[in-house]
N, C-alpha and C. Protein backbone atom coordinates (compact mmCIF):
# COMPACT_ATOMS: atom_id res chain seq x y z
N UNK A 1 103.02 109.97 90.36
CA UNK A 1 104.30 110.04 91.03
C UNK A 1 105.09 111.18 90.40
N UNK A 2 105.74 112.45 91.49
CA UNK A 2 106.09 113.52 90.95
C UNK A 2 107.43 112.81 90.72
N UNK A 3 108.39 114.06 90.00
CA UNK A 3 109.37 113.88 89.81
C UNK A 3 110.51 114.22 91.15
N UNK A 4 109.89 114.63 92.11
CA UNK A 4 110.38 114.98 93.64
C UNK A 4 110.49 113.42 94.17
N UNK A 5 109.23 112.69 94.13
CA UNK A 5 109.00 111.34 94.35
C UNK A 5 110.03 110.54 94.11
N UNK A 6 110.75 110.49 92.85
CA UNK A 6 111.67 109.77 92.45
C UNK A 6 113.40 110.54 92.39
N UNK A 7 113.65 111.60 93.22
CA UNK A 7 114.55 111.90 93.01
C UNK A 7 115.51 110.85 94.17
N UNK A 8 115.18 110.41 95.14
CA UNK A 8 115.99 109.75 96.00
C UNK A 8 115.63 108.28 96.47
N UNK A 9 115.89 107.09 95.51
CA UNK A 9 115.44 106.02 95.45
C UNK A 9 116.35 105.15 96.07
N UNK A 10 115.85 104.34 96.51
CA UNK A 10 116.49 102.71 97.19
C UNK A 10 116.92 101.50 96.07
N UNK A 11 117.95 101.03 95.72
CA UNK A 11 118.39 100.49 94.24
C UNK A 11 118.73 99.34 94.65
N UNK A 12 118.12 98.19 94.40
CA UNK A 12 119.42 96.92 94.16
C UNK A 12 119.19 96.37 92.95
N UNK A 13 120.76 96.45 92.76
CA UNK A 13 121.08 95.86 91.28
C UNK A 13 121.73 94.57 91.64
N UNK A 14 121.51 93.55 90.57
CA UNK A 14 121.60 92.63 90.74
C UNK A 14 122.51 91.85 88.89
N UNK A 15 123.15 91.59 89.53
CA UNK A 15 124.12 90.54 88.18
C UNK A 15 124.83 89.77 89.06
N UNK A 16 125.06 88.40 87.40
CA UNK A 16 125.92 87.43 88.44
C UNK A 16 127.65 88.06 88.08
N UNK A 17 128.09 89.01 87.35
CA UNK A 17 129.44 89.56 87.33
C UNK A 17 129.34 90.71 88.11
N UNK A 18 129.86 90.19 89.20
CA UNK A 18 130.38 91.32 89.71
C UNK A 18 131.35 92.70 89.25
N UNK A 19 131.89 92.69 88.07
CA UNK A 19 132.32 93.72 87.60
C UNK A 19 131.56 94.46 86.63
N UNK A 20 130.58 93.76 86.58
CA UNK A 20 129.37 94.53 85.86
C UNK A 20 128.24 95.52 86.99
N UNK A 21 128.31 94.88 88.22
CA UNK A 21 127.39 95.44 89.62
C UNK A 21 128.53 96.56 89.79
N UNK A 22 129.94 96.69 89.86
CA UNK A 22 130.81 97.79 89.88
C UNK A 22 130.57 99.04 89.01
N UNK A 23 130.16 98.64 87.39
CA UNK A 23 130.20 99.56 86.58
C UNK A 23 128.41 100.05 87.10
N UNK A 24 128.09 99.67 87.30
CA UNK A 24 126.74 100.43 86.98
C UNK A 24 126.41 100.83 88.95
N UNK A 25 126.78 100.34 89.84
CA UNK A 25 126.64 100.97 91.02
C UNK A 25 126.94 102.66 90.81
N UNK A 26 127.65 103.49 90.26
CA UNK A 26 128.00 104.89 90.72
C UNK A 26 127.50 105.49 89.44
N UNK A 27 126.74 104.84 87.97
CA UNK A 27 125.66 105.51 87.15
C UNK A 27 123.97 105.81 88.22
N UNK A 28 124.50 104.40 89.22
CA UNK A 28 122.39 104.90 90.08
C UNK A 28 123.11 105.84 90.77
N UNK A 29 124.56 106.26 91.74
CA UNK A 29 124.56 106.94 92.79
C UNK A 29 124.54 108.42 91.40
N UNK A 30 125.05 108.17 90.53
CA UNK A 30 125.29 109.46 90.03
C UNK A 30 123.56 110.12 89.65
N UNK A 31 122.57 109.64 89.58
CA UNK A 31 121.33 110.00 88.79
C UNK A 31 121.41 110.40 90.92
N UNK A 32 121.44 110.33 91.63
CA UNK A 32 121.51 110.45 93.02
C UNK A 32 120.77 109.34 93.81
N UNK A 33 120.41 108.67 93.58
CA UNK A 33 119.84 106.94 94.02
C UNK A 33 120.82 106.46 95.02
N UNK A 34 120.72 105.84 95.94
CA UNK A 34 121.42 104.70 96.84
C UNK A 34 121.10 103.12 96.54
N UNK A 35 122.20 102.75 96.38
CA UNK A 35 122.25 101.53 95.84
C UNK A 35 122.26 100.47 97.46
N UNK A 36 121.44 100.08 97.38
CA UNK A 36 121.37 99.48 98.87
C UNK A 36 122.31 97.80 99.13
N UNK A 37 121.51 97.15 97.85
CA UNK A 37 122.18 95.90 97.78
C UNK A 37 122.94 95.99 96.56
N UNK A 38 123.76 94.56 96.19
CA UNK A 38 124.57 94.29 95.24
C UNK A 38 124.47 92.90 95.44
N UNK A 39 123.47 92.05 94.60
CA UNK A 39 123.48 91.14 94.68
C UNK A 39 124.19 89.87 93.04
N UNK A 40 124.47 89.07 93.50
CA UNK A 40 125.41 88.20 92.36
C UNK A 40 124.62 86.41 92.61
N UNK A 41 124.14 86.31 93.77
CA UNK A 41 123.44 84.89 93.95
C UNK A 41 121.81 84.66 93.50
N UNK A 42 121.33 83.84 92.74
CA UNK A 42 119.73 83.80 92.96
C UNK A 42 119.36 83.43 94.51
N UNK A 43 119.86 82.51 94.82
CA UNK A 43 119.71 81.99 96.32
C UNK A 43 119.35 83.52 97.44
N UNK A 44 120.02 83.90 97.14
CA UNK A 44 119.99 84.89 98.36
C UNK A 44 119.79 86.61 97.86
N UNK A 45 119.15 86.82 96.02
CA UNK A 45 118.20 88.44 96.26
C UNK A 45 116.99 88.17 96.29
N UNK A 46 116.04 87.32 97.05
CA UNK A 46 115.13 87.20 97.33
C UNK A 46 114.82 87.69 98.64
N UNK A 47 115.49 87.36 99.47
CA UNK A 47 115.95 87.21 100.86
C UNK A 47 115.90 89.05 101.14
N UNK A 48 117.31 89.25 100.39
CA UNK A 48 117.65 90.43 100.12
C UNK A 48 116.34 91.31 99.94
N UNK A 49 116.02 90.99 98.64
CA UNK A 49 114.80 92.46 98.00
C UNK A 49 113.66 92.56 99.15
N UNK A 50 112.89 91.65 99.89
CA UNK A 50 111.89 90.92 101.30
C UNK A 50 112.70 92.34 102.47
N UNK A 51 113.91 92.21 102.40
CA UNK A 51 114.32 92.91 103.79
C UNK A 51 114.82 93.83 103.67
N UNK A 52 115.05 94.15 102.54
CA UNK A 52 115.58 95.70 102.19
C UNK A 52 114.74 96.92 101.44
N UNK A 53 113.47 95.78 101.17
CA UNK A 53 112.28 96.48 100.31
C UNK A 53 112.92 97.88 99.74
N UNK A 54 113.48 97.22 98.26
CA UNK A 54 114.20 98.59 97.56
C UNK A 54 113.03 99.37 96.85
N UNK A 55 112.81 100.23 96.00
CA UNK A 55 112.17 101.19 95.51
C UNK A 55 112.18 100.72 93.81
N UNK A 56 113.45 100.19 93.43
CA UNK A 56 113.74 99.60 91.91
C UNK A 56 114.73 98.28 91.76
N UNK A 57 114.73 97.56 91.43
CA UNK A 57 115.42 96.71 91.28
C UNK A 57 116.25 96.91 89.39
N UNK A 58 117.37 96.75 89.44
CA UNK A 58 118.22 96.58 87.78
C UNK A 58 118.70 95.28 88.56
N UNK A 59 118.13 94.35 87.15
CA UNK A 59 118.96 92.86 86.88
C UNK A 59 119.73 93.35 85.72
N UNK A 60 120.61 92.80 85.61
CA UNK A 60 121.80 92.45 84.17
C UNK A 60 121.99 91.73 83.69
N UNK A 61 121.75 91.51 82.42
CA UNK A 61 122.07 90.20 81.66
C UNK A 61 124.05 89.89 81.85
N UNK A 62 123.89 88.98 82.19
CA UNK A 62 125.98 88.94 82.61
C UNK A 62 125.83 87.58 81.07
N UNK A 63 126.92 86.74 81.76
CA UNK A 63 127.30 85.90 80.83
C UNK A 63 126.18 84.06 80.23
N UNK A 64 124.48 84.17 81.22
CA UNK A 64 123.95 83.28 81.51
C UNK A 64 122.61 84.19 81.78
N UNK A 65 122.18 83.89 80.36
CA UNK A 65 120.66 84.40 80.70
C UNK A 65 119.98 83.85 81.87
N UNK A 66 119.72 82.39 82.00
CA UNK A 66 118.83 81.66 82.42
C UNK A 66 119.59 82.38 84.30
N UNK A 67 120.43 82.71 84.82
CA UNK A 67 121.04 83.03 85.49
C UNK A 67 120.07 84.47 86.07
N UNK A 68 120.26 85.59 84.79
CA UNK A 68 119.28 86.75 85.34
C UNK A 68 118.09 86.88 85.04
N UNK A 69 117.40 85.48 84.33
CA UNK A 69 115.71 85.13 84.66
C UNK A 69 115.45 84.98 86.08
N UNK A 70 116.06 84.31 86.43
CA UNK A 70 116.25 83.27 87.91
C UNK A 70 116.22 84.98 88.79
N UNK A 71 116.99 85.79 88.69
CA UNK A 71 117.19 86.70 89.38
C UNK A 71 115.69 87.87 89.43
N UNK A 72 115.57 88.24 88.25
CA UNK A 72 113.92 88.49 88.38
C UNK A 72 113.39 87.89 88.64
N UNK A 73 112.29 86.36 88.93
CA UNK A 73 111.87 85.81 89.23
C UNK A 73 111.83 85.79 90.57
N UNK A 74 113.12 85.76 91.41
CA UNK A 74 113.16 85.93 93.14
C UNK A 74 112.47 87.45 93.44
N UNK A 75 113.15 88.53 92.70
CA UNK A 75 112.24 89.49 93.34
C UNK A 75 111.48 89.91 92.68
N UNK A 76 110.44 89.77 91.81
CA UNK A 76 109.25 89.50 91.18
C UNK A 76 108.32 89.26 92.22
N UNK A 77 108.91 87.79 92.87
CA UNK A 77 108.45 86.73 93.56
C UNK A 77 107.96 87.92 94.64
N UNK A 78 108.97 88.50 95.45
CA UNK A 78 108.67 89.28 96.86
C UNK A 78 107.72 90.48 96.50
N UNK A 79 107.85 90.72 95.15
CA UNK A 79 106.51 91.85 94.56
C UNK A 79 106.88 93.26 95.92
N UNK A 80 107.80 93.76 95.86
CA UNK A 80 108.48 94.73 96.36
C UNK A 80 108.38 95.76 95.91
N UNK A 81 109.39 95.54 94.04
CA UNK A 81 109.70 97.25 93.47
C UNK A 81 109.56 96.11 92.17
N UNK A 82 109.33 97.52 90.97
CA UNK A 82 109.37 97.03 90.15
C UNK A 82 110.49 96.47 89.61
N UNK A 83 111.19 95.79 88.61
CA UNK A 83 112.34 95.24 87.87
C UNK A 83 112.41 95.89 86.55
N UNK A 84 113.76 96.63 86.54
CA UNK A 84 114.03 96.79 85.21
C UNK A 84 115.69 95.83 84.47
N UNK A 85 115.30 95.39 83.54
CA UNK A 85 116.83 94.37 83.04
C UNK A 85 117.34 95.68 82.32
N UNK A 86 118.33 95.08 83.08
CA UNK A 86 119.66 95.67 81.99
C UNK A 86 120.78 94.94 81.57
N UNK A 87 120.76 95.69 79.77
CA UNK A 87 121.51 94.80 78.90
C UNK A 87 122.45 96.06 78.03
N UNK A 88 123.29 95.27 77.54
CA UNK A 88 124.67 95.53 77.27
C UNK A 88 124.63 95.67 75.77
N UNK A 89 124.23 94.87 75.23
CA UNK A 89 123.15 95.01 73.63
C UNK A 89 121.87 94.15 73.28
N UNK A 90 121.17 95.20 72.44
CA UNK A 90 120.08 94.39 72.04
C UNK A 90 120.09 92.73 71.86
N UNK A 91 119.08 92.17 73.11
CA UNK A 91 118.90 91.01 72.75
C UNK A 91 117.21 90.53 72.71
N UNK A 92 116.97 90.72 71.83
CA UNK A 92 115.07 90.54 71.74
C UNK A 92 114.96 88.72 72.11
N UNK A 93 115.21 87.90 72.83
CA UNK A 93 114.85 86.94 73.27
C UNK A 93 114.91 86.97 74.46
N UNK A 94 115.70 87.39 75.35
CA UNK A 94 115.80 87.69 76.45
C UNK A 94 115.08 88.70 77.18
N UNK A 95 114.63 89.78 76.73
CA UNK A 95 113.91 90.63 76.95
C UNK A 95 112.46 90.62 76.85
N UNK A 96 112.24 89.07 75.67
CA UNK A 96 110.31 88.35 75.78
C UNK A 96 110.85 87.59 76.57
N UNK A 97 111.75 86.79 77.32
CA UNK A 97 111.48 85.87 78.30
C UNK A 97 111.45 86.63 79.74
N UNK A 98 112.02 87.16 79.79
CA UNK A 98 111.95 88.49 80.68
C UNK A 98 110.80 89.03 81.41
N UNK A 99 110.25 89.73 80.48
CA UNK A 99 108.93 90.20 80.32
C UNK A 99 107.83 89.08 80.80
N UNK A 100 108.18 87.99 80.22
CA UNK A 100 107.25 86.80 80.85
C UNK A 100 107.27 86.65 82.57
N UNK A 101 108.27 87.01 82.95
CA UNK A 101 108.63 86.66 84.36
C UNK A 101 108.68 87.78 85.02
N UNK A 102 108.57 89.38 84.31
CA UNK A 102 107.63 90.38 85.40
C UNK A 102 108.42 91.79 85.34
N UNK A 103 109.54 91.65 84.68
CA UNK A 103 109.77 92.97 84.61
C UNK A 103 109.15 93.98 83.77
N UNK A 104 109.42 95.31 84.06
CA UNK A 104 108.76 95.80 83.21
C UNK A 104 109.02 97.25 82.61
N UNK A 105 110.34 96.92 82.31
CA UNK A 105 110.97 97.65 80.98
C UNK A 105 112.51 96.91 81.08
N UNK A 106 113.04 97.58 80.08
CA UNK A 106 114.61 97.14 80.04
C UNK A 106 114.90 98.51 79.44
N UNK A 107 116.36 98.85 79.81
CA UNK A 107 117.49 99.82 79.40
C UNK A 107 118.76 99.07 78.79
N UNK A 108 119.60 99.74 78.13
CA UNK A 108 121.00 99.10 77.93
C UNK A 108 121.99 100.08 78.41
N UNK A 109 123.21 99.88 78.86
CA UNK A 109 123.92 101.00 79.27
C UNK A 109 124.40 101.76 78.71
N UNK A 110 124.31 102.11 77.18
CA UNK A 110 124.03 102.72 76.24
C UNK A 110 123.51 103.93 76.44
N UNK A 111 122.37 103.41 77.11
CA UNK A 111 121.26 104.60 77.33
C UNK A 111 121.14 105.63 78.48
N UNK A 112 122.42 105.54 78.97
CA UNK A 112 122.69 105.71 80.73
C UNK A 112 122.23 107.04 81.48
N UNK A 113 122.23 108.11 80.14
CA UNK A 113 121.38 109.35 80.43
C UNK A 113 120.09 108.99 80.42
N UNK A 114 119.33 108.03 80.12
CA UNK A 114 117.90 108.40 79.66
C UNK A 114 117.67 107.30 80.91
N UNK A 115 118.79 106.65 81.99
CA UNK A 115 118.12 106.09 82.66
C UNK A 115 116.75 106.76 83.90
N UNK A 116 117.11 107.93 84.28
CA UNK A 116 116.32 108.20 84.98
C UNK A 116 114.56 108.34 84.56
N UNK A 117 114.33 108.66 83.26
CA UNK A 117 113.44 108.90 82.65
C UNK A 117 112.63 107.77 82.51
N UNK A 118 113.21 106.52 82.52
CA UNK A 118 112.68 104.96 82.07
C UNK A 118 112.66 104.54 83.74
N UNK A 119 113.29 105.33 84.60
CA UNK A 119 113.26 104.77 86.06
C UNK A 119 111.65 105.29 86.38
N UNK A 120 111.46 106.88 85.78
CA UNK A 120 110.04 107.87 86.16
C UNK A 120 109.25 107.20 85.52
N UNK A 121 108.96 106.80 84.53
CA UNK A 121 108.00 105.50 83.74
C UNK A 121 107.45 104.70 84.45
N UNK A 122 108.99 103.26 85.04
CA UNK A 122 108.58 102.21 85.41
C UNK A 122 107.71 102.33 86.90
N UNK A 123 107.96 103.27 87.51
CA UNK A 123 107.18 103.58 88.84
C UNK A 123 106.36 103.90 88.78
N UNK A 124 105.99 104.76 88.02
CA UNK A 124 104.49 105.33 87.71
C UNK A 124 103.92 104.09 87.35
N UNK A 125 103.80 103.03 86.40
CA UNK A 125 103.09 102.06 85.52
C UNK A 125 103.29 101.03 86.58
N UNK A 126 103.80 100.92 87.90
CA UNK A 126 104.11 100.03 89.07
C UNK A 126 103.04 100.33 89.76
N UNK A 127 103.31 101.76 90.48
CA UNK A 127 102.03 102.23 91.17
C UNK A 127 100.65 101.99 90.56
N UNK A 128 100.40 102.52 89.40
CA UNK A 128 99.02 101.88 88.94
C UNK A 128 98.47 100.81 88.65
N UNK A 129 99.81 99.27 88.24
CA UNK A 129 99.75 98.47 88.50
C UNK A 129 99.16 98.12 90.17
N UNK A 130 99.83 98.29 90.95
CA UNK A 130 99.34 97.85 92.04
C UNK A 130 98.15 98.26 92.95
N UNK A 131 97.83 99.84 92.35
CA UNK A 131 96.70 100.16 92.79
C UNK A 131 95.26 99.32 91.83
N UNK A 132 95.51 99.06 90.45
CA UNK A 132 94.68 98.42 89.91
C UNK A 132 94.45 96.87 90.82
N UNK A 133 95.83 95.92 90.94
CA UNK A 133 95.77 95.00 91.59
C UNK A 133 95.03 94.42 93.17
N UNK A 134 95.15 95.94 94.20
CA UNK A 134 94.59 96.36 95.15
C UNK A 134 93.26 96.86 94.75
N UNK A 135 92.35 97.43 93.65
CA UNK A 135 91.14 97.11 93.40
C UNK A 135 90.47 96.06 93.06
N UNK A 136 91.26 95.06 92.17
CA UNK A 136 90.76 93.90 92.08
C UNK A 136 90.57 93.37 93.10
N UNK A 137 91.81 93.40 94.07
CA UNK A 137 91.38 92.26 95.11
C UNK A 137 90.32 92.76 96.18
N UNK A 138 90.28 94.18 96.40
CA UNK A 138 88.96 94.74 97.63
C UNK A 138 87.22 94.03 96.23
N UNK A 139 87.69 94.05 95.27
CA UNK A 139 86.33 93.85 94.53
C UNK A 139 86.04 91.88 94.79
N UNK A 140 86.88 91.46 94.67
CA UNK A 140 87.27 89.95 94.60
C UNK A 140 86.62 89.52 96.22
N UNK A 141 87.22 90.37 97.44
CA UNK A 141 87.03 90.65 98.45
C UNK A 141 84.95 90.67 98.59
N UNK A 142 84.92 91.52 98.18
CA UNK A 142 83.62 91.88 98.76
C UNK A 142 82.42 91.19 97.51
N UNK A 143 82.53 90.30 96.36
CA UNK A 143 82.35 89.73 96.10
C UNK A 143 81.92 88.29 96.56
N UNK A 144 83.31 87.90 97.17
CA UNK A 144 82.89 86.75 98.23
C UNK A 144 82.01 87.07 99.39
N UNK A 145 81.94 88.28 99.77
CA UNK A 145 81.55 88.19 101.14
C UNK A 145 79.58 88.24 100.87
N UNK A 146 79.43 89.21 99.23
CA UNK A 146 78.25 88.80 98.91
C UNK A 146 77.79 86.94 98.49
N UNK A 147 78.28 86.42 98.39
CA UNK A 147 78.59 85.22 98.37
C UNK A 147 78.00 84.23 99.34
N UNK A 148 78.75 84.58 100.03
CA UNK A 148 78.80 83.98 101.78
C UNK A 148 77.17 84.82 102.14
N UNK A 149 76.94 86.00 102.18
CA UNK A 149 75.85 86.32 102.62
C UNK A 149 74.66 85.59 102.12
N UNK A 150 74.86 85.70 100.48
CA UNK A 150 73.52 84.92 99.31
C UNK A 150 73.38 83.93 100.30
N UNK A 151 74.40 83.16 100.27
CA UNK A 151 74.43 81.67 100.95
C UNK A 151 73.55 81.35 102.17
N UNK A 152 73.91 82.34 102.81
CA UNK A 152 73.66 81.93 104.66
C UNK A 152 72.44 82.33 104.79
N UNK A 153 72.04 83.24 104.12
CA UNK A 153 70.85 84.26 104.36
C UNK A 153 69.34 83.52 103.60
N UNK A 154 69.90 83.19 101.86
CA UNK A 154 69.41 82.61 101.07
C UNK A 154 68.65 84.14 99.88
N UNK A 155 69.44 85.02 99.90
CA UNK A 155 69.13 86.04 99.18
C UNK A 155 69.73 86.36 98.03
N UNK A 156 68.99 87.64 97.26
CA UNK A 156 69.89 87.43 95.79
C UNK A 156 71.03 88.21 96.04
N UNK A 157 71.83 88.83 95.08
CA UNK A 157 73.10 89.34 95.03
C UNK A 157 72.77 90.88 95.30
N UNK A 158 71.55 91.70 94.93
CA UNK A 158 71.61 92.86 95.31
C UNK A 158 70.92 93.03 96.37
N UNK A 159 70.30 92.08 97.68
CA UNK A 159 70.28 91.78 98.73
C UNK A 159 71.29 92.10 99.64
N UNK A 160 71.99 91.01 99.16
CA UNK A 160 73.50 90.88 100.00
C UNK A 160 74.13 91.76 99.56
N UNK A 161 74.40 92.84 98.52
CA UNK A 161 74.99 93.95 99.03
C UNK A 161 74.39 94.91 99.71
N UNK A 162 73.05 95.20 99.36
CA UNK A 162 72.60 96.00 100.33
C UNK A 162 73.17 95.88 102.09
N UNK A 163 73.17 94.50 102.10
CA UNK A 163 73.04 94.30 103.95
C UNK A 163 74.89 94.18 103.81
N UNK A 164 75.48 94.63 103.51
CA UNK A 164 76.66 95.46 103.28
C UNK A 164 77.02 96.83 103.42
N UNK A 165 76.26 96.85 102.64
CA UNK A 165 76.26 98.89 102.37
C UNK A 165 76.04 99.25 104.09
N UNK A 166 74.37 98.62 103.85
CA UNK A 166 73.48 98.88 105.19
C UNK A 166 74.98 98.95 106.89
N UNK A 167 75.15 97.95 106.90
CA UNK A 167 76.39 97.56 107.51
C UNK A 167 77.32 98.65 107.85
N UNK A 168 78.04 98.59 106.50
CA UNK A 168 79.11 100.03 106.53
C UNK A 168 78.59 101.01 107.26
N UNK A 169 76.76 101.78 106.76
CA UNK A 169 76.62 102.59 106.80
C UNK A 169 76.66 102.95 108.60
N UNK A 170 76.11 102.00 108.68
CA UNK A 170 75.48 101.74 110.14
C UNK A 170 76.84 101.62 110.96
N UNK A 171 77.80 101.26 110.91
CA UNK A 171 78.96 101.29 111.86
C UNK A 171 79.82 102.22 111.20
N UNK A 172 79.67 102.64 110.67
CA UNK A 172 80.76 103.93 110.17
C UNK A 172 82.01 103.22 109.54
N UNK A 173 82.08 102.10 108.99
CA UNK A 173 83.51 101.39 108.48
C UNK A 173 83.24 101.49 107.10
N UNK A 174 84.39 101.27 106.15
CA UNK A 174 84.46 100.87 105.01
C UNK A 174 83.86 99.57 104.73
N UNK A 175 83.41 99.95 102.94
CA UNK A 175 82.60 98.90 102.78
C UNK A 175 83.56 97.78 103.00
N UNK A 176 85.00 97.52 102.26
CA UNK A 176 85.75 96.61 102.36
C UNK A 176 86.00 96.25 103.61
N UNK A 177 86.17 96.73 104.88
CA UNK A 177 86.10 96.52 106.09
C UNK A 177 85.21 95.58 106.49
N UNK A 178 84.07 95.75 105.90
CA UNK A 178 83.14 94.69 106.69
C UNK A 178 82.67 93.16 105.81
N UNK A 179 82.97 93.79 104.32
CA UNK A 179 83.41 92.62 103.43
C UNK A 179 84.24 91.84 104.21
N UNK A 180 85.37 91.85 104.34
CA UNK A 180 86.79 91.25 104.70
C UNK A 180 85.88 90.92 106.40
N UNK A 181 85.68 91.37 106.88
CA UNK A 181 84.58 90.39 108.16
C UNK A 181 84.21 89.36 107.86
N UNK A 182 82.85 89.76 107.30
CA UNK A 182 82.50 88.79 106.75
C UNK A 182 82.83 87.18 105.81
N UNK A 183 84.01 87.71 105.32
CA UNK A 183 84.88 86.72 104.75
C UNK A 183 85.61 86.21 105.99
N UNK A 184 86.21 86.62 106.74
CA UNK A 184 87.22 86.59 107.90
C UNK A 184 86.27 85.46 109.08
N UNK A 185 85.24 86.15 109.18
CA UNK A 185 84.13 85.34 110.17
C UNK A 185 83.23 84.47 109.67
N UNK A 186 83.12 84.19 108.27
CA UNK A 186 81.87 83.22 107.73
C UNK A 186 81.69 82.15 108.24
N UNK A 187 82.12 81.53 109.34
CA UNK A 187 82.43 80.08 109.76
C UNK A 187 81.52 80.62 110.73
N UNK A 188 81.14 81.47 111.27
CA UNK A 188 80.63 81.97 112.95
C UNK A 188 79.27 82.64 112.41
N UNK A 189 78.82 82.75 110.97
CA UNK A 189 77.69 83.49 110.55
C UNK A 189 76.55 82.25 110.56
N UNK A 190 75.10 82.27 111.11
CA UNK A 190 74.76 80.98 111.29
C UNK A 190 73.82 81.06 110.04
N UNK A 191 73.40 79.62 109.90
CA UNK A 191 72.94 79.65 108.28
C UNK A 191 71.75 79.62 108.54
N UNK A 192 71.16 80.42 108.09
CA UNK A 192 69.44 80.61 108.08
C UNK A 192 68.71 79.89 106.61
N UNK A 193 67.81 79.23 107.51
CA UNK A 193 66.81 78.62 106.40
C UNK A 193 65.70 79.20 105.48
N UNK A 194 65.35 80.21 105.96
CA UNK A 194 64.05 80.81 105.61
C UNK A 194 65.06 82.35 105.16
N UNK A 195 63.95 83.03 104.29
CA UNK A 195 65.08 84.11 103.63
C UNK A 195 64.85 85.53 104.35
N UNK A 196 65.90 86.12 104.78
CA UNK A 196 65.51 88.04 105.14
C UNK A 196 64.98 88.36 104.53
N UNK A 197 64.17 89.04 104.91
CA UNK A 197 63.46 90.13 104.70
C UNK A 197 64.19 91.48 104.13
């Protein structure tokens, strides 16, 4: 992710003091960011982060930790943008419980120049997060579908990928394409007794 990439981002910050969402709304417009939401309820930045699919999320520690756990946790939950907390001073308990629940860095406003730099970080280590996550699951994916084949067919594991590959090759699709078939249709694949050839 260039640094062009991140010059014009989608922001919701989130605290339950609203005069804390005041002070730090025109530090994102000033790095040049649009602050989309301003959220203060757990109930409703879940809702929020789902329909506004921001680019970064800042929680704030306000006056009730357990308050801006709750608040990462909702958009964690929607797995949107990454989460960065922001705190007011060092608090190393809050920042391992934090961390437990998915963000993945913290700033203090302290640091308000170096926010953009920890913003170019957390996106980059997001994106590869999720592209790692999106390999696991096409591997997890086509795993099962060798699975389902061993099964139905009664063959070993480098069988059933072959008549995969073979597959792909033969219809011009991705291998995951016809994995995810196969997973998608295994109910309609009929089970053979005797083994392929």
């Amino acid at each position: 992710m260039s640094h062009r990439e991140t010059e014009h981002l989608r922001v919701l910050i989130a605290n339950e003091r609203a005069d804390r969402l005041a002070l730090v709304a025109p530090i994102v417009a000033g790095l040049g960011h649009e602050v989309i939401a301003r959220e203060i309820e757990v109930e409703d930045v879940g809702a929020v982060t789902g329909r506004e699919r921001p680019d970064v999320a800042f929680v704030g520690l306000g006056e009730n930790s357990e308050h801006a756990l709750q608040l990462v946790e909702q958009i964690v939950h929607e797995a949107t943008c990454p989460v960065i907390a922001l705190i007011h001073a060092p608090d190393p308990d809050f920042v391992k419980e934090a961390s437990k629940r998915g963000i993945f860095a913290y700033i203090t406003d302290a640091e308000a120049n170096d926010w953009q730099s920890s913003i170019d970080i957390v996106l980059r280590r997001f994106t590869e997060y999720q592209e790692l996550e999106g390999a696991f699951g096409r591997r997890a994916v086509i795993e099962r579908a060798k699975g389902i084949l061993m099964e139905r067919h009664s063959v070993d594991d480098r069988s059933a990928f072959a008549m995969l590959q073979a597959t792909s090759r033969n219809s011009n699709r991705k291998l995951i394409d016809v994995a995810t078939a196969v997973v998608d249709g295994y109910l309609l694949l009929p089970k053979q007794t005797t083994p392929v050839a």
